[in-house]
N, C-alpha and C. Protein backbone atom coordinates (compact mmCIF):
# COMPACT_ATOMS: atom_id res chain seq x y z
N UNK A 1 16.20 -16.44 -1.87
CA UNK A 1 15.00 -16.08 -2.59
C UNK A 1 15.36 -15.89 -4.05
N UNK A 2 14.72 -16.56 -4.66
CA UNK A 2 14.75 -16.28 -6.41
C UNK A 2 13.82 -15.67 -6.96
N UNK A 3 15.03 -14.81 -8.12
CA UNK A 3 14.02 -13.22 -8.66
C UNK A 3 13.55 -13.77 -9.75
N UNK A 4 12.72 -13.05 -10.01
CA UNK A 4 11.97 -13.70 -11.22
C UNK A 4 11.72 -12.11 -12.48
N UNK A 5 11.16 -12.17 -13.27
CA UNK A 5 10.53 -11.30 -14.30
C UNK A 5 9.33 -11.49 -14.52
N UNK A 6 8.69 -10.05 -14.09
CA UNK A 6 7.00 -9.86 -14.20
C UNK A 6 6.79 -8.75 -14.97
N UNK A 7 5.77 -8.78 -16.02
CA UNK A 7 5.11 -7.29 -16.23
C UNK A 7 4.11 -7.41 -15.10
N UNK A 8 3.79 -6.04 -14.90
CA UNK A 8 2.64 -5.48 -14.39
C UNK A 8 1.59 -4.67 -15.03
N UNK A 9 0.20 -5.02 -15.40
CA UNK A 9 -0.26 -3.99 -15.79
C UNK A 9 -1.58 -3.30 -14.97
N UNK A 10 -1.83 -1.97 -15.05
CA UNK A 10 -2.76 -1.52 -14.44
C UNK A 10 -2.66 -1.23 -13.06
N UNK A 11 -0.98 -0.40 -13.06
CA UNK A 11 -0.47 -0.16 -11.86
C UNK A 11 -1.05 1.24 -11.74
N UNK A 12 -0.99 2.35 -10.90
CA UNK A 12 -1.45 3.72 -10.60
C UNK A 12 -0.41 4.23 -11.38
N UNK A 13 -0.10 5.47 -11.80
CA UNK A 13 0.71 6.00 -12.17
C UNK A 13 1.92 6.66 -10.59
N UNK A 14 0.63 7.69 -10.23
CA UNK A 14 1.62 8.29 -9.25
C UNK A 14 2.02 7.24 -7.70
N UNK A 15 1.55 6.32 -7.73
CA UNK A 15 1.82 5.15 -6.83
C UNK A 15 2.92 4.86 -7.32
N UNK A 16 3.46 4.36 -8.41
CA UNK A 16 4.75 3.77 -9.32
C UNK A 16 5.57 4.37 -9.36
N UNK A 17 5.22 6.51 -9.01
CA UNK A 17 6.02 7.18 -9.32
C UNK A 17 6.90 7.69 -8.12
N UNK A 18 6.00 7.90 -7.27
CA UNK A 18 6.66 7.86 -5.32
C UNK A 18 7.30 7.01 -5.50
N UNK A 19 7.37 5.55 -5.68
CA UNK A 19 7.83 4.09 -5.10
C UNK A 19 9.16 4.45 -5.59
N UNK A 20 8.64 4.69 -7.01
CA UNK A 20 10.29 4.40 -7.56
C UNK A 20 11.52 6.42 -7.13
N UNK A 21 10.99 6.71 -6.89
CA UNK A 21 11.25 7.65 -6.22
C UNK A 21 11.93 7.96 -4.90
N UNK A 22 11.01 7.21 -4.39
CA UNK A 22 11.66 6.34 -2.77
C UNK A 22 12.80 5.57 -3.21
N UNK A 23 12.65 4.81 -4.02
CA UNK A 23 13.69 3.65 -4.37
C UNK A 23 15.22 4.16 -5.16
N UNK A 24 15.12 5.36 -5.37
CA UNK A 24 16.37 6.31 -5.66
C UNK A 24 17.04 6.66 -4.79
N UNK A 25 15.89 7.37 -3.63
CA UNK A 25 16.40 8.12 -2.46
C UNK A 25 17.18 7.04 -1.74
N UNK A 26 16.49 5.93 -1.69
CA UNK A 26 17.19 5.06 -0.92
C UNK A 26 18.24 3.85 -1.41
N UNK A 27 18.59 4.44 -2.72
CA UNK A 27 19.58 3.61 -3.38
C UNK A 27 18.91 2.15 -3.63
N UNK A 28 17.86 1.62 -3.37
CA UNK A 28 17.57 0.58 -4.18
C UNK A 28 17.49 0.52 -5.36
N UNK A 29 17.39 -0.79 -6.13
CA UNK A 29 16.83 -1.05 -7.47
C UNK A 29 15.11 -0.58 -7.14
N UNK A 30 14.14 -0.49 -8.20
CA UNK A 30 12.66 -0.54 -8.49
C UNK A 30 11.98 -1.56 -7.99
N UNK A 31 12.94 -2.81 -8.39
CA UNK A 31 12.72 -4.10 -7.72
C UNK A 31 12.16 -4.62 -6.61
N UNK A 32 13.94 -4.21 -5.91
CA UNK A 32 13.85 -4.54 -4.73
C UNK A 32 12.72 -3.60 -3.77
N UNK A 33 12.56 -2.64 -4.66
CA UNK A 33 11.39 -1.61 -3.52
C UNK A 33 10.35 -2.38 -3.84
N UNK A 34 10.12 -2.71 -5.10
CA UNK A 34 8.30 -3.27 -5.26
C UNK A 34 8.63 -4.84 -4.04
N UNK A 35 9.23 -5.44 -4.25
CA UNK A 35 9.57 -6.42 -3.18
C UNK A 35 9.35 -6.50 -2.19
N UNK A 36 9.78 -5.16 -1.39
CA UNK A 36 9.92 -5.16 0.42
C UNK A 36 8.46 -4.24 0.42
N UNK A 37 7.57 -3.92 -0.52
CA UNK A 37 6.62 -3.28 -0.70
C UNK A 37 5.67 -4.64 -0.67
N UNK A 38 5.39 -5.50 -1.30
CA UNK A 38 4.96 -6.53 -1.53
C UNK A 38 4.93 -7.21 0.12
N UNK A 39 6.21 -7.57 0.63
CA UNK A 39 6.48 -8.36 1.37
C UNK A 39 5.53 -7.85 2.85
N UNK A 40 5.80 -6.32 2.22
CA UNK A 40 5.28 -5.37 3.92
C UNK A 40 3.71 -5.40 4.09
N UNK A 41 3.23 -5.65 2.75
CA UNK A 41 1.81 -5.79 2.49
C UNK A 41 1.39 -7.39 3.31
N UNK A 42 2.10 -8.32 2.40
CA UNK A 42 1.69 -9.65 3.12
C UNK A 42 2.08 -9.63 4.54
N UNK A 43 2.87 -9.47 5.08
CA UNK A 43 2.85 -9.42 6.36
C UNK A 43 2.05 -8.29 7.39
N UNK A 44 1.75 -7.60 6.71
CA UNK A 44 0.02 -6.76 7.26
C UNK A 44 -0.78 -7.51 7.24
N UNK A 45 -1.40 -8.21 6.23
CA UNK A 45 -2.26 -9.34 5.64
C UNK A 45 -2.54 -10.46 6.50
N UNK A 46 -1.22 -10.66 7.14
CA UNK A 46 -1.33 -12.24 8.07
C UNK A 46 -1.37 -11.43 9.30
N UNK A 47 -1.22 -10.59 9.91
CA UNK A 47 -1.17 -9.84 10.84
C UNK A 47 -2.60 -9.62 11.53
N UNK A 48 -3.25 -9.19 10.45
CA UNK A 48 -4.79 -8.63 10.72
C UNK A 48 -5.66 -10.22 10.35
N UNK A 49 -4.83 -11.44 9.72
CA UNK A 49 -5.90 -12.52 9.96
C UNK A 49 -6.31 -13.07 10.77
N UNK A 50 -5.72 -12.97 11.89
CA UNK A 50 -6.26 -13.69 13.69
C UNK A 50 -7.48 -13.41 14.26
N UNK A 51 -8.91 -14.10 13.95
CA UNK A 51 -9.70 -14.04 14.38
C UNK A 51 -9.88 -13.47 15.94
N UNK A 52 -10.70 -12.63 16.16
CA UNK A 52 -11.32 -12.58 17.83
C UNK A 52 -11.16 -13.46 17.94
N UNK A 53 -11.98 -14.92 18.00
CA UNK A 53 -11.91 -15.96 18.95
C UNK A 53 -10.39 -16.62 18.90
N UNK A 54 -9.39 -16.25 18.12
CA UNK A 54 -8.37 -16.94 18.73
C UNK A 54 -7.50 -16.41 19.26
N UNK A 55 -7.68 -14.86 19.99
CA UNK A 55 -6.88 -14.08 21.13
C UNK A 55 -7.16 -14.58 21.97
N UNK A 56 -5.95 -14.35 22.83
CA UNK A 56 -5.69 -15.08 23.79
C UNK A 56 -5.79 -14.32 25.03
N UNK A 57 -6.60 -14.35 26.32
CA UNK A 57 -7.05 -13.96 27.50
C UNK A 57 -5.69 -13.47 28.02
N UNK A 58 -5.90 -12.39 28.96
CA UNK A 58 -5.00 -12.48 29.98
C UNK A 58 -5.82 -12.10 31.39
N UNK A 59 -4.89 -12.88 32.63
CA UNK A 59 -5.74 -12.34 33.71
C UNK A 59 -4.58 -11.27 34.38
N UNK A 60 -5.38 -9.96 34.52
CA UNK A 60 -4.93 -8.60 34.71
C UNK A 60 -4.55 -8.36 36.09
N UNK A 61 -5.04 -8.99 37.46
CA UNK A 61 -4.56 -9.75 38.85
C UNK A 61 -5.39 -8.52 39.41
N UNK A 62 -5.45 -8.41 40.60
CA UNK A 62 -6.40 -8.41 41.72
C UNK A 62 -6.86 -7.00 41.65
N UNK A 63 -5.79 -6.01 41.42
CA UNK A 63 -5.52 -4.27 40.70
C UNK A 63 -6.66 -4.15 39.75
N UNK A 64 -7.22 -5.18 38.82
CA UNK A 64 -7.83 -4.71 37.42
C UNK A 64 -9.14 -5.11 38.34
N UNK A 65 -9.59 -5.50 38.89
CA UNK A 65 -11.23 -6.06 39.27
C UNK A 65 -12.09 -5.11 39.07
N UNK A 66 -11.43 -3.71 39.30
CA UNK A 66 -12.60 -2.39 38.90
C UNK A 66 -12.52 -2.16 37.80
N UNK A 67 -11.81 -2.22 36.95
CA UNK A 67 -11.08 -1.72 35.74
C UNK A 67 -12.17 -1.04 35.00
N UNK A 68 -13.01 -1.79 34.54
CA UNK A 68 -14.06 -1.77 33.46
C UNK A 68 -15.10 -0.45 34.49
N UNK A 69 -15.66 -0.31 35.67
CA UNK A 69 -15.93 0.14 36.49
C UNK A 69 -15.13 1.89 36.52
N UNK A 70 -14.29 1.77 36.83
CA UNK A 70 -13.12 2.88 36.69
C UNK A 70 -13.44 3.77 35.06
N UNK A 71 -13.25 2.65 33.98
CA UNK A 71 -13.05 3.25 33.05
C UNK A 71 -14.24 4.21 32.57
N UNK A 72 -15.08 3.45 32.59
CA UNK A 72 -16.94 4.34 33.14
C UNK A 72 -16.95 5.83 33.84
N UNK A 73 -16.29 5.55 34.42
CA UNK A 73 -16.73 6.51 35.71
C UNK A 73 -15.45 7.56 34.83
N UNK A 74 -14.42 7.40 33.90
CA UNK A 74 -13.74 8.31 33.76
C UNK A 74 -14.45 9.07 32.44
N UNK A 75 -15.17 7.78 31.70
CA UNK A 75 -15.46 8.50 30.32
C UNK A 75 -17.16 9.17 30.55
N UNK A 76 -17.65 8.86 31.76
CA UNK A 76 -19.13 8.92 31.45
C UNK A 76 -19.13 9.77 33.14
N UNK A 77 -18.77 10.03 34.03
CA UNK A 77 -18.36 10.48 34.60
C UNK A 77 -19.32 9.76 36.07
């Protein structure tokens, strides 16, 4: 991966100020925290993009047939 040089402007203050704070405690550079900060974001990002319709079914086998039935009867009594 190649680093590059960015300003940033119109960051939070006390957001910038934890981070880099964290990034002491934990012996990183500023950098590398805004980085794995960045990175942790996009991979939330693609995480939460999977539409409902493209989860994928499972069949729960012969045990689940009440399931939905059961669960009723526990919350609603």
């Amino acid at each position: 991966m190649a680093n590059i040089q960015v300003t940033i402007k119109n960051v939070d203050a006390d957001a910038f100020s934890e981070l880099k704070a964290e990034a002491v405690r934990k012996k990183l550079p500023v950098g590398k925290a805004l980085s794995l900060a960045i990175e942790n974001w996009l991979a939330e990002s693609r995480r939460l993009r999977l539409p409902l319709t493209k989860w994928k079914t499972t069949k729960g086998g012969q045990n689940t047939r009440l399931l939905s039935e059961q669960i009723d009867s526990i919350l609603y009594g």
